[in-house]
Protein backbone atom coordinates (compact mmCIF):
# COMPACT_ATOMS: atom_id res chain seq x y z
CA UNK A 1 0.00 0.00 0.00
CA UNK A 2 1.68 3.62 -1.31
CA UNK A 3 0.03 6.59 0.76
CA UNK A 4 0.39 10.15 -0.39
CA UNK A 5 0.33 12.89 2.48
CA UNK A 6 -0.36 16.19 0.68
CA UNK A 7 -0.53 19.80 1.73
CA UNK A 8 -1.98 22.16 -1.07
CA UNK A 9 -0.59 25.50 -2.41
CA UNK A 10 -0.12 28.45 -0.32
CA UNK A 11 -1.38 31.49 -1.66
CA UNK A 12 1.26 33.82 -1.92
CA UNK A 13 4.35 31.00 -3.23
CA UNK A 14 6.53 28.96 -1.61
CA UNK A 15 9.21 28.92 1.41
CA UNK A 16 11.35 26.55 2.36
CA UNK A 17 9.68 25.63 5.87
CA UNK A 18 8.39 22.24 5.62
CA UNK A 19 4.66 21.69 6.59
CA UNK A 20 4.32 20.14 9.47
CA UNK A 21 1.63 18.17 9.36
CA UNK A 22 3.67 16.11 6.26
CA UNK A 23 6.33 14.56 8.57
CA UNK A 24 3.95 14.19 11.32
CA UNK A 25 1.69 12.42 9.65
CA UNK A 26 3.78 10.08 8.33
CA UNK A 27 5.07 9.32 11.76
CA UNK A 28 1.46 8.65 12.81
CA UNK A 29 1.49 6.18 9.97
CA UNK A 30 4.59 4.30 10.30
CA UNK A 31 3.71 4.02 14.10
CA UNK A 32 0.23 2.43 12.97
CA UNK A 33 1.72 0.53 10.57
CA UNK A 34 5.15 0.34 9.64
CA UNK A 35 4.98 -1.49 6.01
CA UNK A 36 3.45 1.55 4.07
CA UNK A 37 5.23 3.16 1.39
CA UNK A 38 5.02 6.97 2.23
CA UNK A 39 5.43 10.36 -0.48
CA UNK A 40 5.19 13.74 0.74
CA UNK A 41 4.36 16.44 -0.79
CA UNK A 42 4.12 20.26 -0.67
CA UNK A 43 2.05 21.55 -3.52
CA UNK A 44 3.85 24.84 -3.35
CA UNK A 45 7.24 23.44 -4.07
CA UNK A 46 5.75 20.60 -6.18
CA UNK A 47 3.28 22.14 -8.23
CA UNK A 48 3.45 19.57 -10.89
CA UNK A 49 3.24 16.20 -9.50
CA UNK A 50 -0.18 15.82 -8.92
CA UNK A 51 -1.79 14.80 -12.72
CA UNK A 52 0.49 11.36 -12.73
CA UNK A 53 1.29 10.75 -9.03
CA UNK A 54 0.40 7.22 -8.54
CA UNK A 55 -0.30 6.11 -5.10
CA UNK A 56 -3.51 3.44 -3.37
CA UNK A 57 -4.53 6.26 -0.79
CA UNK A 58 -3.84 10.24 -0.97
CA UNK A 59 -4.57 12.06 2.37
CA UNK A 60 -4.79 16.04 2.12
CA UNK A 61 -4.46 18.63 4.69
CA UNK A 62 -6.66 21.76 4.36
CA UNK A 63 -6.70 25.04 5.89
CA UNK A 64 -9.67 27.88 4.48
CA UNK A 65 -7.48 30.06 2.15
CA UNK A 66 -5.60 26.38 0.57
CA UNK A 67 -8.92 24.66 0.62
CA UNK A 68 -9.81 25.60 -3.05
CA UNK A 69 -6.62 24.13 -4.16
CA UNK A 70 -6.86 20.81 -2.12
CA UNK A 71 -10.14 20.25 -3.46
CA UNK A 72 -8.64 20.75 -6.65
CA UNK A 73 -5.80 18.20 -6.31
CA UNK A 74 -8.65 15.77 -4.91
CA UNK A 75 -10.91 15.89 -7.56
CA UNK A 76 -8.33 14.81 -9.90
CA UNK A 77 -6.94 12.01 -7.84
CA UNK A 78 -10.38 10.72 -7.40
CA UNK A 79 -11.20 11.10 -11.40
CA UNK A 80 -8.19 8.52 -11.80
CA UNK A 81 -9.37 6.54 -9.26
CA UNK A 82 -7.65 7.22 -6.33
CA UNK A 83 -9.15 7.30 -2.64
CA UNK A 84 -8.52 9.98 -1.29
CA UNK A 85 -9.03 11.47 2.94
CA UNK A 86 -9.24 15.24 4.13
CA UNK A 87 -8.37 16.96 7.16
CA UNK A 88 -7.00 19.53 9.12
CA UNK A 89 -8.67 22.90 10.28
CA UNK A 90 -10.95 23.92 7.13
CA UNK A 91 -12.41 20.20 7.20
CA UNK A 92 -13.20 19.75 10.76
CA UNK A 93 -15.41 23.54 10.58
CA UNK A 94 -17.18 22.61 7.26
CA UNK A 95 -16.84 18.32 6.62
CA UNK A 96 -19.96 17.99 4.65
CA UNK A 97 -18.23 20.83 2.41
CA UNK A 98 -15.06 19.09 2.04
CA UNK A 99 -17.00 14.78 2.28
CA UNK A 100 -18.09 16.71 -1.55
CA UNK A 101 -14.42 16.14 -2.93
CA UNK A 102 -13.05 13.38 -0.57
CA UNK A 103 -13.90 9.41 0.07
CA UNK A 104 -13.57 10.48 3.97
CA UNK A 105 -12.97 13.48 6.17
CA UNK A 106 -11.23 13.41 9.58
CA UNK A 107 -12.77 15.80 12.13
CA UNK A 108 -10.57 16.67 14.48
CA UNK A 109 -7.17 15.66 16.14
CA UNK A 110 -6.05 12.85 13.60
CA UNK A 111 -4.28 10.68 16.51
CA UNK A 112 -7.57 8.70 18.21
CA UNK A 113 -8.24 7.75 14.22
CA UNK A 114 -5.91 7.32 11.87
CA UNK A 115 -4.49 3.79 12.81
CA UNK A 116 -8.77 3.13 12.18
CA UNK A 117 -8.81 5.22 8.82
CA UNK A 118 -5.52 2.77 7.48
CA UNK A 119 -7.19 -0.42 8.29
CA UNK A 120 -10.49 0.67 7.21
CA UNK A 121 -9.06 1.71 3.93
CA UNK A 122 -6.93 -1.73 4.04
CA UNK A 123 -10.32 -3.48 4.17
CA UNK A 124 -12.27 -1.45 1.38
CA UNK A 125 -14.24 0.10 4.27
CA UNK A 126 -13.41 3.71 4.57
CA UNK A 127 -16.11 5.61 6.36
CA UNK A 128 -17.18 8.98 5.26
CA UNK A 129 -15.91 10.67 7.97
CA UNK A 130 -14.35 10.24 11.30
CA UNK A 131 -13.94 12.02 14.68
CA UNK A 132 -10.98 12.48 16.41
CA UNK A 133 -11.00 13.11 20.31
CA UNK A 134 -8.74 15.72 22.12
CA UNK A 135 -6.10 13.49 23.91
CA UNK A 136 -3.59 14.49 25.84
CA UNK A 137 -0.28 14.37 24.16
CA UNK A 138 1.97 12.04 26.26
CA UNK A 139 3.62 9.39 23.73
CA UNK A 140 3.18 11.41 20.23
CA UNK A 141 5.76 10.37 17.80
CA UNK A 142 8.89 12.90 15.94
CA UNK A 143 7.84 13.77 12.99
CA UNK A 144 10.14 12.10 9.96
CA UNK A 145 11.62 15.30 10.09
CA UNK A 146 14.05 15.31 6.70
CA UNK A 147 11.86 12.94 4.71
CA UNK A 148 9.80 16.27 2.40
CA UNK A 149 12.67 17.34 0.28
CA UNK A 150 12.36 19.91 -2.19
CA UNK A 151 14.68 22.73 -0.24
CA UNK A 152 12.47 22.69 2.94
CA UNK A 153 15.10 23.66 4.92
CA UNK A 154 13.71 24.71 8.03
CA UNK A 155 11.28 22.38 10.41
CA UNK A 156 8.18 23.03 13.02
CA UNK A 157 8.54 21.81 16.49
CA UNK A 158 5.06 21.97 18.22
CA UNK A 159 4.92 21.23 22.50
CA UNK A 160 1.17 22.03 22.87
CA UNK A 161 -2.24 22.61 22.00
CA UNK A 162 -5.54 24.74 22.42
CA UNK A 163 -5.66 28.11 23.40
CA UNK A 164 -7.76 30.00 26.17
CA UNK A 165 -8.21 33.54 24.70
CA UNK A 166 -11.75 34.15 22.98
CA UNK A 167 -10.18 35.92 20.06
CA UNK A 168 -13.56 36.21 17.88
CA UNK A 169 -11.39 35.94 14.43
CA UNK A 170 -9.65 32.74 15.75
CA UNK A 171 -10.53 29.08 15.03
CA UNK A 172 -7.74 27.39 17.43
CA UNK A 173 -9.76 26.86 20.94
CA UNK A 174 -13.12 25.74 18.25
CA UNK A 175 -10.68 23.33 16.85
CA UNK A 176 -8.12 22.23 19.60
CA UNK A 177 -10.02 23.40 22.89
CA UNK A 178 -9.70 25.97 25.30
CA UNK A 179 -7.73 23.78 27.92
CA UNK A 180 -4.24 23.94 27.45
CA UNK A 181 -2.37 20.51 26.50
CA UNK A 182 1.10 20.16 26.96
CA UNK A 183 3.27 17.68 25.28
CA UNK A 184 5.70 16.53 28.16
CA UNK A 185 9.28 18.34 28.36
CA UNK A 186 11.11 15.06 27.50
CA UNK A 187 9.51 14.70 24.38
CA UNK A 188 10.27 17.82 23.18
CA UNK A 189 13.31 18.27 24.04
CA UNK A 190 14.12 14.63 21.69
CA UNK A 191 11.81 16.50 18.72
CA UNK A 192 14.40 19.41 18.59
CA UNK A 193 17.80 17.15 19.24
CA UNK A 194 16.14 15.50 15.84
CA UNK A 195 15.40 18.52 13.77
CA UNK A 196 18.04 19.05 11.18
CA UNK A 197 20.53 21.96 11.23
CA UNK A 198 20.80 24.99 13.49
CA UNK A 199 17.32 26.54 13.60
CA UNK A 200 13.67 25.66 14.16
CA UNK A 201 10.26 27.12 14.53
CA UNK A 202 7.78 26.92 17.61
CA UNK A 203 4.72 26.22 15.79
CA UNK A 204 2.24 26.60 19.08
CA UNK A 205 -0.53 28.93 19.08
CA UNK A 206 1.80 30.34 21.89
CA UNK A 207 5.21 30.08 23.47
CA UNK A 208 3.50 31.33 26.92
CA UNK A 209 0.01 31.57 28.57
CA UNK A 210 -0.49 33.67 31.87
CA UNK A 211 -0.54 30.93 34.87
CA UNK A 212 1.49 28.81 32.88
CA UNK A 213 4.94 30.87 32.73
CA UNK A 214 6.58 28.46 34.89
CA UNK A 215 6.21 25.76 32.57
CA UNK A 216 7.49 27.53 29.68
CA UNK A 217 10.40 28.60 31.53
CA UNK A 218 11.20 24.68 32.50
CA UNK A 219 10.67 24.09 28.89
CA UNK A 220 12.94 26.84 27.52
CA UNK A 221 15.58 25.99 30.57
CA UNK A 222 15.51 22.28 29.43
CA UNK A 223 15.82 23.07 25.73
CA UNK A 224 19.36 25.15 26.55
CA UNK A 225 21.34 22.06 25.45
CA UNK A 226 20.07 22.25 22.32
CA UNK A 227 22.03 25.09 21.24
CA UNK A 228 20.04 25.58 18.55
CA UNK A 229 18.49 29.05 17.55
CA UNK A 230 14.62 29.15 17.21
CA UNK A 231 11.97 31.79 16.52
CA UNK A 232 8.23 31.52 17.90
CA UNK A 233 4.38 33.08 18.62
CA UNK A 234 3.64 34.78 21.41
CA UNK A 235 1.36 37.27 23.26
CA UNK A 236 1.76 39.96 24.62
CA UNK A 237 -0.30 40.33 28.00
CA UNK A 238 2.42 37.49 30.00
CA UNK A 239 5.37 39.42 29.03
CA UNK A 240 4.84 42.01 31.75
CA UNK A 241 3.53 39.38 34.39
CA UNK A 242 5.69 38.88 37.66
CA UNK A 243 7.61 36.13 36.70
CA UNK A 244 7.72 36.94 32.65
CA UNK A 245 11.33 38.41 32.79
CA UNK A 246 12.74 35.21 34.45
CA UNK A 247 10.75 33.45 31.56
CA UNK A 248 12.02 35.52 28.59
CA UNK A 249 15.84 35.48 30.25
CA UNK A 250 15.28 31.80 30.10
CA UNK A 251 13.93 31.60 26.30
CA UNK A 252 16.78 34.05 25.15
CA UNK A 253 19.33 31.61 26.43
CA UNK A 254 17.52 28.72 24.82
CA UNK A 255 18.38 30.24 21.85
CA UNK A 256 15.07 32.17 20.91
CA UNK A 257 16.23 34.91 18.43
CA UNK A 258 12.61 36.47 17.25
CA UNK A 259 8.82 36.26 18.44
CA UNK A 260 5.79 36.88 16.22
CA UNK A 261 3.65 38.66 17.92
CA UNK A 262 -0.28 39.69 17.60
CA UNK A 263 -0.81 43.35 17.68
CA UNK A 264 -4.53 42.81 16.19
CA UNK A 265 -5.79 45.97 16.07
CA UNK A 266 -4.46 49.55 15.58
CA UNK A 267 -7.13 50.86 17.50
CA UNK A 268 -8.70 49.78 21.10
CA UNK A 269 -12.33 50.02 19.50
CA UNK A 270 -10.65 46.73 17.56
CA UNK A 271 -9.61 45.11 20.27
CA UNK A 272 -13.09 45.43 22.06
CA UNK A 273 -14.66 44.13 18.49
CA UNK A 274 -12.10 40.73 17.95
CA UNK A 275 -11.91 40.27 22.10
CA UNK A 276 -8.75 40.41 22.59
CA UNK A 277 -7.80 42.55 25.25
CA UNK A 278 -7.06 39.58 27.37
CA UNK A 279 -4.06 38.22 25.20
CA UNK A 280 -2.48 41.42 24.22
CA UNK A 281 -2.55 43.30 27.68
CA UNK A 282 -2.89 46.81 29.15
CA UNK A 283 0.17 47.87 27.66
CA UNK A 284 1.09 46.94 24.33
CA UNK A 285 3.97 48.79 23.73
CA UNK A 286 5.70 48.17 26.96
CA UNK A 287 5.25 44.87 26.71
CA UNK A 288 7.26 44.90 22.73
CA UNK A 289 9.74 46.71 24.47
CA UNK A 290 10.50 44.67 27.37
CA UNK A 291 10.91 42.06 24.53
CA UNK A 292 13.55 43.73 23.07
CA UNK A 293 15.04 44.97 25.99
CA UNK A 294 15.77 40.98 26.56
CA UNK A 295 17.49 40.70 23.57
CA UNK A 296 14.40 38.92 21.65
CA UNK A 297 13.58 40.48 18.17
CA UNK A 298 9.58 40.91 17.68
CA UNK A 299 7.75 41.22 14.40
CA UNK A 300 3.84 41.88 14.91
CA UNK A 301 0.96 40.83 13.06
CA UNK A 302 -2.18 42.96 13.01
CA UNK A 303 -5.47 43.12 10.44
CA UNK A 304 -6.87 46.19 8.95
CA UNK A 305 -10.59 47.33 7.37
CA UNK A 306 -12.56 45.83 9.41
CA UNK A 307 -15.55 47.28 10.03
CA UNK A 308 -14.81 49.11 13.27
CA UNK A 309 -11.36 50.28 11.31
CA UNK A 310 -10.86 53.85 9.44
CA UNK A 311 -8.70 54.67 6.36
CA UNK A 312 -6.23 56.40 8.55
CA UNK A 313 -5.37 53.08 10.55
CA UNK A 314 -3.42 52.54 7.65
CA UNK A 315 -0.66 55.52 8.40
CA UNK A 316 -1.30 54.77 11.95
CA UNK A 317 0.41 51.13 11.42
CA UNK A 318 3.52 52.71 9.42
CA UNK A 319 3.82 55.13 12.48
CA UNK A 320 3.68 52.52 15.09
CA UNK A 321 6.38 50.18 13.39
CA UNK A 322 8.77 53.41 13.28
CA UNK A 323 8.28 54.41 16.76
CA UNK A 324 8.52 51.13 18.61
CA UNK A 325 11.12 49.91 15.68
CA UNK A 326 9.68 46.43 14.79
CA UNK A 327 8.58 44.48 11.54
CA UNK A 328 4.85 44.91 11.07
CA UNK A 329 3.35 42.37 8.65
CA UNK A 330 -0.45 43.49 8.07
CA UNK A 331 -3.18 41.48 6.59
CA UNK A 332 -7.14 42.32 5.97
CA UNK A 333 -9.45 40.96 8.09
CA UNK A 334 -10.65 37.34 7.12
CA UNK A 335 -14.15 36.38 8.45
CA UNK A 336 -13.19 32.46 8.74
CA UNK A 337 -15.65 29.92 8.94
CA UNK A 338 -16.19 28.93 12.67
CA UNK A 339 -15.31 32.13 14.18
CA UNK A 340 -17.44 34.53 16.34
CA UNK A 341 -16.50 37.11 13.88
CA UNK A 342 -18.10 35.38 10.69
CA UNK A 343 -20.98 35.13 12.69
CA UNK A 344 -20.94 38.84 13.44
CA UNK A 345 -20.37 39.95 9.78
CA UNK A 346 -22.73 37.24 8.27
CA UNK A 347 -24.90 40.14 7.17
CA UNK A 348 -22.10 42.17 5.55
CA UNK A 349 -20.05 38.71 4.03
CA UNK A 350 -19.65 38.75 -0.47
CA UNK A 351 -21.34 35.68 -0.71
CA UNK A 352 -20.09 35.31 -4.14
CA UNK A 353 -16.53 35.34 -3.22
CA UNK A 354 -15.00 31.98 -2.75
CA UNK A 355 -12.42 30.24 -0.21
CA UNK A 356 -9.43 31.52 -2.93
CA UNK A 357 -10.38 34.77 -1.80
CA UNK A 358 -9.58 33.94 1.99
CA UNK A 359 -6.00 35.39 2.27
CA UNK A 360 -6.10 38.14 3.99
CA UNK A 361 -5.23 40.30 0.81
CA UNK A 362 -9.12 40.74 -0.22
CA UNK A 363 -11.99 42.80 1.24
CA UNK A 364 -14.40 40.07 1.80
CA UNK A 365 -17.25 42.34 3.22
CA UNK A 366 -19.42 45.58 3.26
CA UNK A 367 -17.78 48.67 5.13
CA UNK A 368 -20.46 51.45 6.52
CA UNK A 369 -17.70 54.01 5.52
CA UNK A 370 -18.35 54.83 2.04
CA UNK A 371 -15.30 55.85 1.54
CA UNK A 372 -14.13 52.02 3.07
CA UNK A 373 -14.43 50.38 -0.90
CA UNK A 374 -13.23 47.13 -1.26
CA UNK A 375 -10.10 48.66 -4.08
CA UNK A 376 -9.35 51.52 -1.48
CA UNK A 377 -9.02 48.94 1.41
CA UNK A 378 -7.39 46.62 -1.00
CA UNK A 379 -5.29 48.88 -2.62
CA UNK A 380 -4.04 50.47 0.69
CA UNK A 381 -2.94 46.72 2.15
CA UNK A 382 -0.53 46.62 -0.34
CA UNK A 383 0.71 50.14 -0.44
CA UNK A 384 0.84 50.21 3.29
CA UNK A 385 2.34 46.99 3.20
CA UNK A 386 5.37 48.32 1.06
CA UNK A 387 5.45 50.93 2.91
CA UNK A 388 6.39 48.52 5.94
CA UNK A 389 8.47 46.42 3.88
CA UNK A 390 10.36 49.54 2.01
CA UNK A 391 14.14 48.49 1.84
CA UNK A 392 15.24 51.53 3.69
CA UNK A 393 13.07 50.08 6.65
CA UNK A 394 13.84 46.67 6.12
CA UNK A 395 18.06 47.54 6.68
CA UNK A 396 16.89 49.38 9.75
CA UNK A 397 14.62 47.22 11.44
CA UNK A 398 17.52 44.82 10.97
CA UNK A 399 20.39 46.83 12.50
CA UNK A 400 17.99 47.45 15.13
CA UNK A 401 17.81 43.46 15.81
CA UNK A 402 19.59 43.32 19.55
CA UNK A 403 23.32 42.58 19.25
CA UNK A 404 23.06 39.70 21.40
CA UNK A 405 21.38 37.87 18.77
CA UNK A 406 24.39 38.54 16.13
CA UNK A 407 24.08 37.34 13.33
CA UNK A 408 21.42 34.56 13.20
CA UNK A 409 18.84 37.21 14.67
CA UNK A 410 19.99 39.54 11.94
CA UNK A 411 20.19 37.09 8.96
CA UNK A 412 16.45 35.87 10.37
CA UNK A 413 15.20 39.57 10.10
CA UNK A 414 16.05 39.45 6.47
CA UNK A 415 14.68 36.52 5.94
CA UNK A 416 11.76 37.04 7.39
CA UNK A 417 11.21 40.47 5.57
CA UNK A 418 12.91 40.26 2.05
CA UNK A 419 11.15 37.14 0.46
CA UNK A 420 7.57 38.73 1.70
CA UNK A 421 8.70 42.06 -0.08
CA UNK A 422 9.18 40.05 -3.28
CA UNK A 423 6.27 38.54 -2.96
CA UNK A 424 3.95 41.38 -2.15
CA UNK A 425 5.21 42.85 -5.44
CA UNK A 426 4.41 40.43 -7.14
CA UNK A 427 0.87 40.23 -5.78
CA UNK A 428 0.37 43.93 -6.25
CA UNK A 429 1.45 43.76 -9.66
CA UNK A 430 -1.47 41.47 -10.21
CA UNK A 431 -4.18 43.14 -8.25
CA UNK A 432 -3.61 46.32 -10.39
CA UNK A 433 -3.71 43.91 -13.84
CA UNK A 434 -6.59 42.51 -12.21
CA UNK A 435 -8.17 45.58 -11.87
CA UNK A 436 -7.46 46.96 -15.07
CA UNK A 437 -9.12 43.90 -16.85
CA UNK A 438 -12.27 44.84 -14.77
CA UNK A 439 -12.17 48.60 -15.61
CA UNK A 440 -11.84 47.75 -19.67
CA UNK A 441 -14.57 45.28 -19.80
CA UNK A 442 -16.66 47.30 -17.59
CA UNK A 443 -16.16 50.26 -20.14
CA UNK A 444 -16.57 47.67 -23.01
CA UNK A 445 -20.52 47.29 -21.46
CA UNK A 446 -20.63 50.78 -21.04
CA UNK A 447 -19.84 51.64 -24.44
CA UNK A 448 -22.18 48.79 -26.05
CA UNK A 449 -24.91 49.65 -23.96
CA UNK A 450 -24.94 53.48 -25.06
CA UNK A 451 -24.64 52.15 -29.17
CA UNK A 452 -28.00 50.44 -28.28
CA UNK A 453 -29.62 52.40 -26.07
């Protein structure tokens, strides 16, 4: 039996971090059953692959804004006769949606039933879907970390699940619970001693929660052996809690070099609308600069036009990046599916606009401003996010980076920064062909209708 784990395109290209869910999953598998014959693939890096890949079972990972793509790659692997299983995030919030281009759909953690989905599959039985139960996360296997190829260079290392906060524009405590799971310390520690090369990424929703600081500062004191360099997410609210400086002293010698960070909102009035006072804390900007002040580097990620938002919360990002000298990588808001927020702007939501659309680079909704269109708000996410990622900044930002973390911290700022730039471009470029086409048919119509009118 040949199974096929597959994670569809992103929308904005490739980098070279490899999916995670790839080499977990096929650790999952060989632990189930050690005589499949595993391929991985990221669609991104692999574009081509998928009208003769030959294989007895295909499973597909989806999240919203890659969902059009994996249904894509599904349809044609089922046209040739190939079974093929969905999961991950956008199938567990919409599985009759997704059971439309799959044989079955896992709901849910995978763990409780994918040793269930092989055999059933084995036996010509697959079900048409399957749920998963939240386990704890003693005894989960390392990920075949080096088996995707294709220049992923860098790997995900994840130590925990769910998330507490009630963020209204977030589908992580729907999906994974609002109790905190921890993978133990042990296990970890053996995932990162495994990772190839020098540098990894913290894939958890969060490095730190408030009430659990001393158990990321165990984890960060445990992982000093590693001497590997890593980057992470993390809010903002536990940096300024009583024992948060021990904590970030501890991460900074566990080789953390950079933490993304979610700013949210420009305004307060945004904050009250997504709910997410809690996680970010009374004071924002003493909390980025405590950060930095412990030799961490901090990019933050924050939406605009939203319908509490104003045109001038645009400038108002470029302003804050300058003043508190950080990265600031902006999106527009994204209603998902399963979120308090969708539920909210339900009313307001371009039905006709489909899951491609879901990227954070389209307005996806009705603004009460007028002046709020969907090319002005789309047209100043790009300019504003030029703006951000203007080279001048960029070589500032990055001589800005604390000395102590010289010069992985510095050659991560870059990297973080420069292939975004390109690819913003690129994406810009487009929207304004895009646009174009629109105007020139539109004045085609115009122009035939007054001839016959």
């Amino acid at each position: 039996m040949k199974l096929c784990i597959i994670k569809p395109p992103l929308p904005f290209g490739w980098a070279p971090i490899a999916p995670p869910i790839l080499e977990y999953l096929a650790a999952l598998t060989r632990q189930a059953d050690p005589s499949i014959e595993l391929e991985l693939y990221s669609a991104s890096a692999t574009p081509d692959v998928f009208d003769t890949l030959q294989c007895d079972l295909a499973a597909i990972s989806l999240l919203t804004p890659t969902a059009v793509g994996g249904y894509r790659i599904a349809d044609g692997l089922r046209a040739r006769g190939i079974k093929v299983v969905v999961g991950g995030m956008h199938a567990t919030l919409l599985p009759e949606e997704a059971k439309s281009h799959a044989d079955a759909v896992v709901i849910g953690e995978a763990e409780s039933v994918w040793p269930q989905v092989l055999k059933d599959f084995r036996d010509g039985a697959l079900r048409p879907f399957y749920q998963g139960e939240r386990r704890e996360l003693e005894g989960l296997p390392t990920p075949l970390y080096g088996m995707l190829e294709h220049g992923h260079r860098f790997r995900i290392v994840n130590t925990a699940r769910g998330c507490p906060y009630p963020c209204a524009f977030c589908t992580v405590n729907k999906v994974f619970g609002s109790k905190i799971r921890m993978r133990p310390i042990d296990d970890v520690v053996r995932d990162v001693e495994t990772v190839p090369g020098g540098m990894y990424i913290n894939g958890d929703e969060n490095l730190w929660w408030l009430g659990k600081l001393e158990r990321a500062t165990e984890l960060f004191t445990a992982l000093r052996g590693s001497k590997k360099k890593w980057m992470g997410f993390g809010s903002l609210a536990p940096v300024l809690a009583p024992q948060g400086s021990r904590m970030l002293e501890a991460g900074r010698e566990a080789g953390l070099l950079t933490v993304w960070v979610g700013w949210e909102s420009i305004t307060e009035g945004g904050l009250v609308e997504y709910r997410a006072n809690r996680k970010v804390g009374e004071d924002r900007e003493r909390a980025v600069r405590t950060l930095k002040d412990h030799g961490i580097d901090v990019s933050l990620f924050f939406m605009l036009g939203s319908r509490a938002d104003s045109l001038d919360d645009y400038d108002r990002a470029v302003e804050l990046a300058d003043r508190l000298g950080v990265s600031m990588h902006p999106s527009l808001v994204v209603p998902y599916p399963g979120t308090e927020l969708r539920k909210q702007y339900e009313p307001y939501l371009y039905k006709e606009l489909g899951w491609e659309f879901y990227t954070g680079a389209h307005a996806l909704f009705d603004h009460p401003d007028p002046a709020m269109t969907p090319d002005v708000r789309e047209r100043r996410f790009y300019e504003t996010s030029l703006e951000l990622l203007r080279l001048g900044r960029v070589w500032k930002h990055m001589l800005d980076v604390p000395a102590s973390g010289f010069p992985h911290a510095h050659l991560l700022s870059l990297m973080n920064q420069l292939p975004i730039r390109k690819g913003m471009k690129v994406a810009f470029e487009q929207w304004k062909a895009n646009r174009r086409a629109v105007r020139e048919k539109q004045g085609v119509r115009d122009a035939g209708a007054a001839r016959t009118g």
